[in-house]
N, C-alpha and C. Protein backbone atom coordinates (compact mmCIF):
# COMPACT_ATOMS: atom_id res chain seq x y z
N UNK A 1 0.82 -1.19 0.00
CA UNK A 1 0.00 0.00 0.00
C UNK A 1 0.87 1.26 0.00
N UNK A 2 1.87 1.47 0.51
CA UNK A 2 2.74 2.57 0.92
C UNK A 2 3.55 2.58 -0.70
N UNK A 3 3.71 1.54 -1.18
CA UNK A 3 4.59 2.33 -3.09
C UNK A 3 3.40 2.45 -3.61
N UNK A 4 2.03 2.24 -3.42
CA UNK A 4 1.17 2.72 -4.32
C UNK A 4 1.07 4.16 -4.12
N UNK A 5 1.06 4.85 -2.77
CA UNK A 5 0.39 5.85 -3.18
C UNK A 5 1.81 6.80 -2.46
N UNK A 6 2.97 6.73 -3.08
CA UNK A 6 4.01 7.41 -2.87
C UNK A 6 3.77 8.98 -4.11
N UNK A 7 3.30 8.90 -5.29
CA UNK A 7 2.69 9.98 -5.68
C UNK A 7 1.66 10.11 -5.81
N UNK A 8 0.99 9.67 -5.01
CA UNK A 8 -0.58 10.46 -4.54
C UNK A 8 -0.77 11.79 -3.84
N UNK A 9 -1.54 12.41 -4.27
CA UNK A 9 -1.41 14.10 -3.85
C UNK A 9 -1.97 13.92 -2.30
N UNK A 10 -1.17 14.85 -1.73
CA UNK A 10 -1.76 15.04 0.12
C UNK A 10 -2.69 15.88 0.27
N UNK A 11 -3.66 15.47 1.62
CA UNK A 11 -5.23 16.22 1.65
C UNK A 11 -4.37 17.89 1.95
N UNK A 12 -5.38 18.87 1.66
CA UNK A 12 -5.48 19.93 1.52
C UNK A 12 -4.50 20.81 0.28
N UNK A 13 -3.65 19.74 -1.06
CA UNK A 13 -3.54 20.71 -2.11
C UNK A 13 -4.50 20.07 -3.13
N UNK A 14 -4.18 21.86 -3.57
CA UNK A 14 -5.06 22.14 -4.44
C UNK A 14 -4.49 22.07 -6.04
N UNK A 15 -4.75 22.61 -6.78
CA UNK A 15 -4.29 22.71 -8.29
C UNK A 15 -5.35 23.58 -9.24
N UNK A 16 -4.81 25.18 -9.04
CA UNK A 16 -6.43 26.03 -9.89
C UNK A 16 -6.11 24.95 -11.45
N UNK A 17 -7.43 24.32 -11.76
CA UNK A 17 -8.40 24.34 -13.06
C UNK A 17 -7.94 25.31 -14.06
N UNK A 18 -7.52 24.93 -15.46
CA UNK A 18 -7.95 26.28 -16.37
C UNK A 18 -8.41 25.28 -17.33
N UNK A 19 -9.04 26.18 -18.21
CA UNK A 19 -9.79 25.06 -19.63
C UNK A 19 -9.68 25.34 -21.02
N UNK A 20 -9.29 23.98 -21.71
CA UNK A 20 -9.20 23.88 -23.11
C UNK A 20 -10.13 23.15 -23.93
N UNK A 21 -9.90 22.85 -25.25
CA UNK A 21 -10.50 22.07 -26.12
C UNK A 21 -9.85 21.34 -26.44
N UNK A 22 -10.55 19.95 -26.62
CA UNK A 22 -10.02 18.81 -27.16
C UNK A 22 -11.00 18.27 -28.01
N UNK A 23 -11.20 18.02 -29.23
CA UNK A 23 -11.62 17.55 -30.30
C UNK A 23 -13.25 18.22 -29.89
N UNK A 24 -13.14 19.73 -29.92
CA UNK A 24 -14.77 19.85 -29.84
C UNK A 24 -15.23 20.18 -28.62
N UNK A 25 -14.55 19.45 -27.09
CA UNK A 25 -15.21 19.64 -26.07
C UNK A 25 -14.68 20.00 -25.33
N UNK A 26 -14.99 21.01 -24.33
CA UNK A 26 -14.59 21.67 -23.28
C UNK A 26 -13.94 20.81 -22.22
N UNK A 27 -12.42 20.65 -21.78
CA UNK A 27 -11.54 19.59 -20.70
C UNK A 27 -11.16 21.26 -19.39
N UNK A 28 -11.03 20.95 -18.35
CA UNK A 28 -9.96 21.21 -17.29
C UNK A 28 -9.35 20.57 -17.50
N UNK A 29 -8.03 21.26 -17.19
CA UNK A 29 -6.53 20.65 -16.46
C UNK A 29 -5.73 21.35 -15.88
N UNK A 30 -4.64 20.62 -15.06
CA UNK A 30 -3.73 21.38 -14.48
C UNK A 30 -2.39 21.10 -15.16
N UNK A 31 -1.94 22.64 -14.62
CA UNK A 31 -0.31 22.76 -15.21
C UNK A 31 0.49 22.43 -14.22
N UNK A 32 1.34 21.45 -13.98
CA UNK A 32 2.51 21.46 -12.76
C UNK A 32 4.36 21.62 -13.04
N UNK A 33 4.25 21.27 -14.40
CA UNK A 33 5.66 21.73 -14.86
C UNK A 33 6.11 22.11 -16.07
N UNK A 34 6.77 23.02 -16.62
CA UNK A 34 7.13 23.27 -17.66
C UNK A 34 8.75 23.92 -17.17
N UNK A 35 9.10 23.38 -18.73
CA UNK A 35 10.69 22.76 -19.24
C UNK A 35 11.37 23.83 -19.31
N UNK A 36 10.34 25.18 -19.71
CA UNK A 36 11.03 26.74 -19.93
C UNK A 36 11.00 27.28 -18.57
N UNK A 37 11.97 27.88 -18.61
CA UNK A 37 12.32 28.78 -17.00
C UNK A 37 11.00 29.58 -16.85
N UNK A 38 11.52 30.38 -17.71
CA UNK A 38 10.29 32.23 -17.88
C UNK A 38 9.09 31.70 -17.54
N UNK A 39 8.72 30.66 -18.76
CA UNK A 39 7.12 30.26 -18.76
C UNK A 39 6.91 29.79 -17.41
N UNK A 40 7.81 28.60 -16.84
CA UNK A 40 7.01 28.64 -15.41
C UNK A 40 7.47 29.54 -14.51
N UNK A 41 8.13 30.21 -14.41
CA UNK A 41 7.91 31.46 -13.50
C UNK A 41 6.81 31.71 -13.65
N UNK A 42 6.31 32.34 -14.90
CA UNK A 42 4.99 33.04 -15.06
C UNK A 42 3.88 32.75 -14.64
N UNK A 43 3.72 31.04 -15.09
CA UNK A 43 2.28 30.08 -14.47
C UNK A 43 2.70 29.93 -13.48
N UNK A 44 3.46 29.82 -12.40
CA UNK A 44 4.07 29.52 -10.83
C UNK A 44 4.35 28.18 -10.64
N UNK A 45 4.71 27.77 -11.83
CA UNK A 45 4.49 26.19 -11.69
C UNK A 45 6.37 25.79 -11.63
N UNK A 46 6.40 23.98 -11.33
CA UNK A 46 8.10 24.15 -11.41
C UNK A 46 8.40 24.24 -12.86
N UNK A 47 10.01 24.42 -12.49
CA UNK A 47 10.59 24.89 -13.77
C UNK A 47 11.41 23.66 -13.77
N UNK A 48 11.00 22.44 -14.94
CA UNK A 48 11.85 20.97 -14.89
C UNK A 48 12.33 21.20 -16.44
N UNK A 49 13.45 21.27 -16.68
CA UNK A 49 14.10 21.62 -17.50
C UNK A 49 14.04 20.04 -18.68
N UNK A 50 14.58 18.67 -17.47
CA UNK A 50 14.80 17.69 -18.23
C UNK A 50 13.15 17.25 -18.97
N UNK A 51 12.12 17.70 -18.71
CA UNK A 51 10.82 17.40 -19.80
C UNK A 51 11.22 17.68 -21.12
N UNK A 52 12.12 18.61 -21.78
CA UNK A 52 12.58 18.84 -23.08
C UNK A 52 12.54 17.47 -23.69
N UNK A 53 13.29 16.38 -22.43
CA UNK A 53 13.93 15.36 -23.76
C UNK A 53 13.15 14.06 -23.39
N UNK A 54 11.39 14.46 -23.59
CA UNK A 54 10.72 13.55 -23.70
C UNK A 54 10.08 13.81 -25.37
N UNK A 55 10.99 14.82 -26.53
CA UNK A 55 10.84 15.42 -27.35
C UNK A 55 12.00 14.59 -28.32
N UNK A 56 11.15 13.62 -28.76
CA UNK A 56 12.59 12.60 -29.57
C UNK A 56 12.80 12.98 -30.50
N UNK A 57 13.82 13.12 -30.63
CA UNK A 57 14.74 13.31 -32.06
C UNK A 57 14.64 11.78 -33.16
N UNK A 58 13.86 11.91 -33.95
CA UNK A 58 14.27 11.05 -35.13
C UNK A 58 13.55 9.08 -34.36
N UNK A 59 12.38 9.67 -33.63
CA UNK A 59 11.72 8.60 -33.08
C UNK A 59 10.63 8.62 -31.82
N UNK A 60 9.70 8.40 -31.84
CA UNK A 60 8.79 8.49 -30.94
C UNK A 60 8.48 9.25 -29.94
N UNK A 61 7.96 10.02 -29.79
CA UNK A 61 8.16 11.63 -29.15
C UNK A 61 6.88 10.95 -27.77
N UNK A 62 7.45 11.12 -26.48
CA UNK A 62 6.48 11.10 -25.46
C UNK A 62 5.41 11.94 -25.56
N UNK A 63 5.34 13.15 -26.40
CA UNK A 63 4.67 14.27 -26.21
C UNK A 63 3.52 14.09 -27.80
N UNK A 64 2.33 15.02 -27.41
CA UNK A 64 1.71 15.33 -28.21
C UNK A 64 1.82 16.96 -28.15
N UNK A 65 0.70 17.45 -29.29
CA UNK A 65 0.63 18.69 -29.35
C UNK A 65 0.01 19.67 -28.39
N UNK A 66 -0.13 20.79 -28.59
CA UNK A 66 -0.62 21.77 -27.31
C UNK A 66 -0.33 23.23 -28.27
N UNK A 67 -1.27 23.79 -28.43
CA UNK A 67 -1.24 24.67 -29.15
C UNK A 67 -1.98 26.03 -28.31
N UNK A 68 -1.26 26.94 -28.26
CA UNK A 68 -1.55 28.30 -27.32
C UNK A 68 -1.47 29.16 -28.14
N UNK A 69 -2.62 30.32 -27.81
CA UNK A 69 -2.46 31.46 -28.78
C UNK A 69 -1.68 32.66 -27.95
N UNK A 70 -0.38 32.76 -28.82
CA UNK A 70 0.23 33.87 -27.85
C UNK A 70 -0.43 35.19 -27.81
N UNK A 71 -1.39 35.30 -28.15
CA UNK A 71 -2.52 36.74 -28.01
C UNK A 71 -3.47 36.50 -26.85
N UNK A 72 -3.21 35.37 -26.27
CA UNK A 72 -4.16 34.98 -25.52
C UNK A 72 -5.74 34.84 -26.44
N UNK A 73 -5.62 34.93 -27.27
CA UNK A 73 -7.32 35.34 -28.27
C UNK A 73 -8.46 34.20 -27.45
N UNK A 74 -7.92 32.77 -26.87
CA UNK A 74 -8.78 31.81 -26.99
C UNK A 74 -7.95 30.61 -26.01
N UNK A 75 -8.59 29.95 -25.46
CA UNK A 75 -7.98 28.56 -24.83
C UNK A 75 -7.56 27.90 -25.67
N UNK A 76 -6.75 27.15 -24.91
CA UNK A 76 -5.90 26.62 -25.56
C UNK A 76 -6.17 25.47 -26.09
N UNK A 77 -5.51 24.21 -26.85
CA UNK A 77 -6.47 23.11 -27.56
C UNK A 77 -5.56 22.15 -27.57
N UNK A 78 -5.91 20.91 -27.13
CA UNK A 78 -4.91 20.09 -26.88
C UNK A 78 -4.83 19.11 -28.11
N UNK A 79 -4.15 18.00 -28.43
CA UNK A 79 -4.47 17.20 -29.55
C UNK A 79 -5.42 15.98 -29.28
N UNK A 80 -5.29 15.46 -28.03
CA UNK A 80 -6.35 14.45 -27.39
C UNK A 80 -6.27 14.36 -25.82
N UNK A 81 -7.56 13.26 -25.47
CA UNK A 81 -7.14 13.37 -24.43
C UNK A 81 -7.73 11.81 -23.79
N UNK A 82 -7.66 11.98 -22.62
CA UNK A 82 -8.00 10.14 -22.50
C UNK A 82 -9.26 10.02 -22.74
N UNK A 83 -9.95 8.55 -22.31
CA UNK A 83 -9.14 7.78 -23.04
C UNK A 83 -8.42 7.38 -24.02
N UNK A 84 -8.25 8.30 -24.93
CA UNK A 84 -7.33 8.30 -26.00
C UNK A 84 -6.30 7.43 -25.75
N UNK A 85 -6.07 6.61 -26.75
CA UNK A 85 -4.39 5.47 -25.98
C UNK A 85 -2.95 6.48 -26.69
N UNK A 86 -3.44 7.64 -27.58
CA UNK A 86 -2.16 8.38 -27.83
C UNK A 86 -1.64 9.78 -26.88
N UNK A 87 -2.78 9.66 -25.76
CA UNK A 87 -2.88 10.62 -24.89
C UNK A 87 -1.58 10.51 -24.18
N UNK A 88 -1.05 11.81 -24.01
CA UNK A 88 -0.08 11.69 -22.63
C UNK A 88 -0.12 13.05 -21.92
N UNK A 89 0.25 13.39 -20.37
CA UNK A 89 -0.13 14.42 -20.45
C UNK A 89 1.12 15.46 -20.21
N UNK A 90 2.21 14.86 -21.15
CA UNK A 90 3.39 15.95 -21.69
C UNK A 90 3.16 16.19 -23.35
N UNK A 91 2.98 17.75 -23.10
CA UNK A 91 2.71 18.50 -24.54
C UNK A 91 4.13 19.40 -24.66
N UNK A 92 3.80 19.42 -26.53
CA UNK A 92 5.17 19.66 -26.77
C UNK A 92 4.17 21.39 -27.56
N UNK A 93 4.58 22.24 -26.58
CA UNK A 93 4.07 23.42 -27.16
C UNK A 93 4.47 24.33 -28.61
N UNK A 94 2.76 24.64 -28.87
CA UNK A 94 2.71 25.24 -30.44
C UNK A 94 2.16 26.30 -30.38
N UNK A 95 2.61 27.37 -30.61
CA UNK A 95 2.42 28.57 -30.62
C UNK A 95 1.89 29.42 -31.91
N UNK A 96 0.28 29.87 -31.32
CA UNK A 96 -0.40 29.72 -32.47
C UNK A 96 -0.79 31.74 -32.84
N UNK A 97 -0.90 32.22 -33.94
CA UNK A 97 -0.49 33.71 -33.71
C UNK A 97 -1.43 33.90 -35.16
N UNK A 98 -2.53 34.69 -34.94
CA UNK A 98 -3.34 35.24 -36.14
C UNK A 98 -2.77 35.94 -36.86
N UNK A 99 -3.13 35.99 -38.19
CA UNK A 99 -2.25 36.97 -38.94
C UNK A 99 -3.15 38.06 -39.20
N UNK A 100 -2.85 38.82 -39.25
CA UNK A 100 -3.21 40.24 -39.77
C UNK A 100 -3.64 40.45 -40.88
N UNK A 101 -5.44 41.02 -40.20
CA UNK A 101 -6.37 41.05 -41.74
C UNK A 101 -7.03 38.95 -41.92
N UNK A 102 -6.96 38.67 -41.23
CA UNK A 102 -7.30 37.42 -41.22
C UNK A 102 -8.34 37.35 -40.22
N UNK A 103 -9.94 36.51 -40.63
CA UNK A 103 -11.22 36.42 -39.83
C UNK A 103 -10.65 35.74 -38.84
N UNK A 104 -10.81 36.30 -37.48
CA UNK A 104 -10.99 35.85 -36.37
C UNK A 104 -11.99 34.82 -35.71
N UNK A 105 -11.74 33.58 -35.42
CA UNK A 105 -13.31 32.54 -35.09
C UNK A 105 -12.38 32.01 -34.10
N UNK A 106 -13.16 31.29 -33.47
CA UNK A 106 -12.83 30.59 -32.16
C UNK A 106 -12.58 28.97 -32.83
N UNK A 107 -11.34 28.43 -32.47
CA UNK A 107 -10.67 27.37 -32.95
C UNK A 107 -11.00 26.19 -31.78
N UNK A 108 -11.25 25.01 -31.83
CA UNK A 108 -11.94 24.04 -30.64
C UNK A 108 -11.38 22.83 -31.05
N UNK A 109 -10.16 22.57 -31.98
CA UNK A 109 -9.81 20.96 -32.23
C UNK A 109 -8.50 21.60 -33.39
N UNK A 110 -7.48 20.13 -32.86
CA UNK A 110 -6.66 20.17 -33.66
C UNK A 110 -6.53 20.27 -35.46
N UNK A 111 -7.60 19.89 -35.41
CA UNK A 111 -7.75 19.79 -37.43
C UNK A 111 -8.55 21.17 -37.80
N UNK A 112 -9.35 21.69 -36.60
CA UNK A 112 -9.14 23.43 -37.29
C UNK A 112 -8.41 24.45 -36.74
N UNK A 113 -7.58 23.79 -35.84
CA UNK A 113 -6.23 24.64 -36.00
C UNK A 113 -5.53 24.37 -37.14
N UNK A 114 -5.21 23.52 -37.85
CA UNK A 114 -4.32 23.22 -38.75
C UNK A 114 -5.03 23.28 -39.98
N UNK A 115 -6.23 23.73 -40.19
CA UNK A 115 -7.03 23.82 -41.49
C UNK A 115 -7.08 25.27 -41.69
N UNK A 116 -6.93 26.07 -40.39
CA UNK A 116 -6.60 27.11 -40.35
C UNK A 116 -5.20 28.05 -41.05
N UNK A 117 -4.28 27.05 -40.59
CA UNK A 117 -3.45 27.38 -41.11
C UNK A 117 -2.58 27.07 -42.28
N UNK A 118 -3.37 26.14 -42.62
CA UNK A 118 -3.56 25.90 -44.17
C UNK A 118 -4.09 26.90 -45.12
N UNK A 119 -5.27 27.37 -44.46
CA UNK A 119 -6.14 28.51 -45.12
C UNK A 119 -5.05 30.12 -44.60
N UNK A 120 -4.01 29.92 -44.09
CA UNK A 120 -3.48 31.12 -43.86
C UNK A 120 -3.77 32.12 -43.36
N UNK A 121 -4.84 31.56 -42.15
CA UNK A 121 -5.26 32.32 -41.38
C UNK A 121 -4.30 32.34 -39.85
N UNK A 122 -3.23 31.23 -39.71
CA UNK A 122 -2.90 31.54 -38.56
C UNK A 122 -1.05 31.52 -38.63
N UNK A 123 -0.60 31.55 -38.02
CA UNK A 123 1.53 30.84 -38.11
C UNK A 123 1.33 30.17 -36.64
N UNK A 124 1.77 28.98 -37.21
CA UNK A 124 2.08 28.48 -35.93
C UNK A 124 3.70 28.33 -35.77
N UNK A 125 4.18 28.10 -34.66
CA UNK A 125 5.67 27.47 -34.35
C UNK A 125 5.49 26.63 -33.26
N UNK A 126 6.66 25.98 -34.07
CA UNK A 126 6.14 24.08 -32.98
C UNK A 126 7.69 25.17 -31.96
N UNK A 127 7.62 25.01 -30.21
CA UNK A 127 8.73 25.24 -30.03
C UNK A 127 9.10 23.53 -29.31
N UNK A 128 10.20 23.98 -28.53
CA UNK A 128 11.25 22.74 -27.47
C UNK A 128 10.77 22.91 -26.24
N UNK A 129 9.82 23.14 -25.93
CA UNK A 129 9.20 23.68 -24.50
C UNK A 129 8.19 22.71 -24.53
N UNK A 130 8.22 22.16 -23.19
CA UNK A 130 7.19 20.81 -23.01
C UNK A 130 6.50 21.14 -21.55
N UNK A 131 5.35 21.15 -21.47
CA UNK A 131 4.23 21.39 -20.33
C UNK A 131 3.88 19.86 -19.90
N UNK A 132 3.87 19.39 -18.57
CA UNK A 132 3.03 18.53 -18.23
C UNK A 132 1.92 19.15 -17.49
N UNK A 133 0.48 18.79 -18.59
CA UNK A 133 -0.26 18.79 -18.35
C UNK A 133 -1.55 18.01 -18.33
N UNK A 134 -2.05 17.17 -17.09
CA UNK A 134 -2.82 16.45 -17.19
C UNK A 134 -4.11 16.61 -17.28
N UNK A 135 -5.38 16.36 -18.41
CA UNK A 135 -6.55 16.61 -18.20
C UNK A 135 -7.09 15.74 -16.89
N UNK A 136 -7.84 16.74 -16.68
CA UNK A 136 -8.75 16.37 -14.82
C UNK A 136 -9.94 16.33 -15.17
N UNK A 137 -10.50 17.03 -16.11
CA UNK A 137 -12.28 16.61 -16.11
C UNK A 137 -13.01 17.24 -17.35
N UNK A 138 -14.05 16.41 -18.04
CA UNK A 138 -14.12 16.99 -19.32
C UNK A 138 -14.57 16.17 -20.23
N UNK A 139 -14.37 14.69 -20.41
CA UNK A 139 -14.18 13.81 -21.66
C UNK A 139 -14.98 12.85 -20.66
N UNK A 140 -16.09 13.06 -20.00
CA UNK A 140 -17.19 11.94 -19.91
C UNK A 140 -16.85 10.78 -19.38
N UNK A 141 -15.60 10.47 -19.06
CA UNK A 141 -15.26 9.27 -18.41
C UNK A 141 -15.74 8.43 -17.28
């Protein structure tokens, strides 16, 4: 009983909720670490540097996508989420930026983010910055 619940969270923390989209539907989750210094300063979260190299080079990447609009315009949109079996909850952040003179709509799934920017309505940049973030509630489970 005692190695089961060696990372089990202790009574009285907390973790504020913020919310995204995943294929359409509204998820919570929490942020607890990211790989960039700045960025987690900013969210208050730790700053774990070694999450970078769950970002494989030339083979199977622990991470999926995570796409943020650095305008803040809209929540953010993850690529899946469980039960999904390609789910994990280290994202390899994509930084998503409207272009100018381009219709503004609210984006809710990975294939119209990327249909989007097909249609040249958005630039994205994949960066080296990896968030673990686990969805907590949302997908009906």
């Amino acid at each position: 009983m005692l190695l089961l619940s060696g990372c089990a969270s202790q009574p009285g923390i907390s973790l504020p909720r913020q919310q995204a989209w995943v294929e359409g539907r509204r998820v919570e989750y929490v942020t607890t670490d990211i790989s960039d210094g700045a960025m987690a300063a900013q969210a208050g979260v730790n700053h774990v540097p070694r999450l970078a190299g769950a970002i494989a080079k030339g083979a199977a990447s622990l991470t999926e996508r995570v796409y943020k609009f650095s305008d803040g315009a809209q929540i953010s949109i993850f690529a899946s989420g469980p039960p999904d079996s390609s789910y994990s909850p280290l994202w390899r952040l994509v930084l998503v930026h409207w272009k100018p003179g381009r219709p503004l709509r609210e984006l809710r799934s990975e294939e119209a983010v990327l249909a989007a920017a097909d249609a040249g309505d958005v630039e994205l940049a994949v960066t080296d910055i990896v968030v673990n973030c686990p969805i907590v509630d949302g997908l009906g489970r």
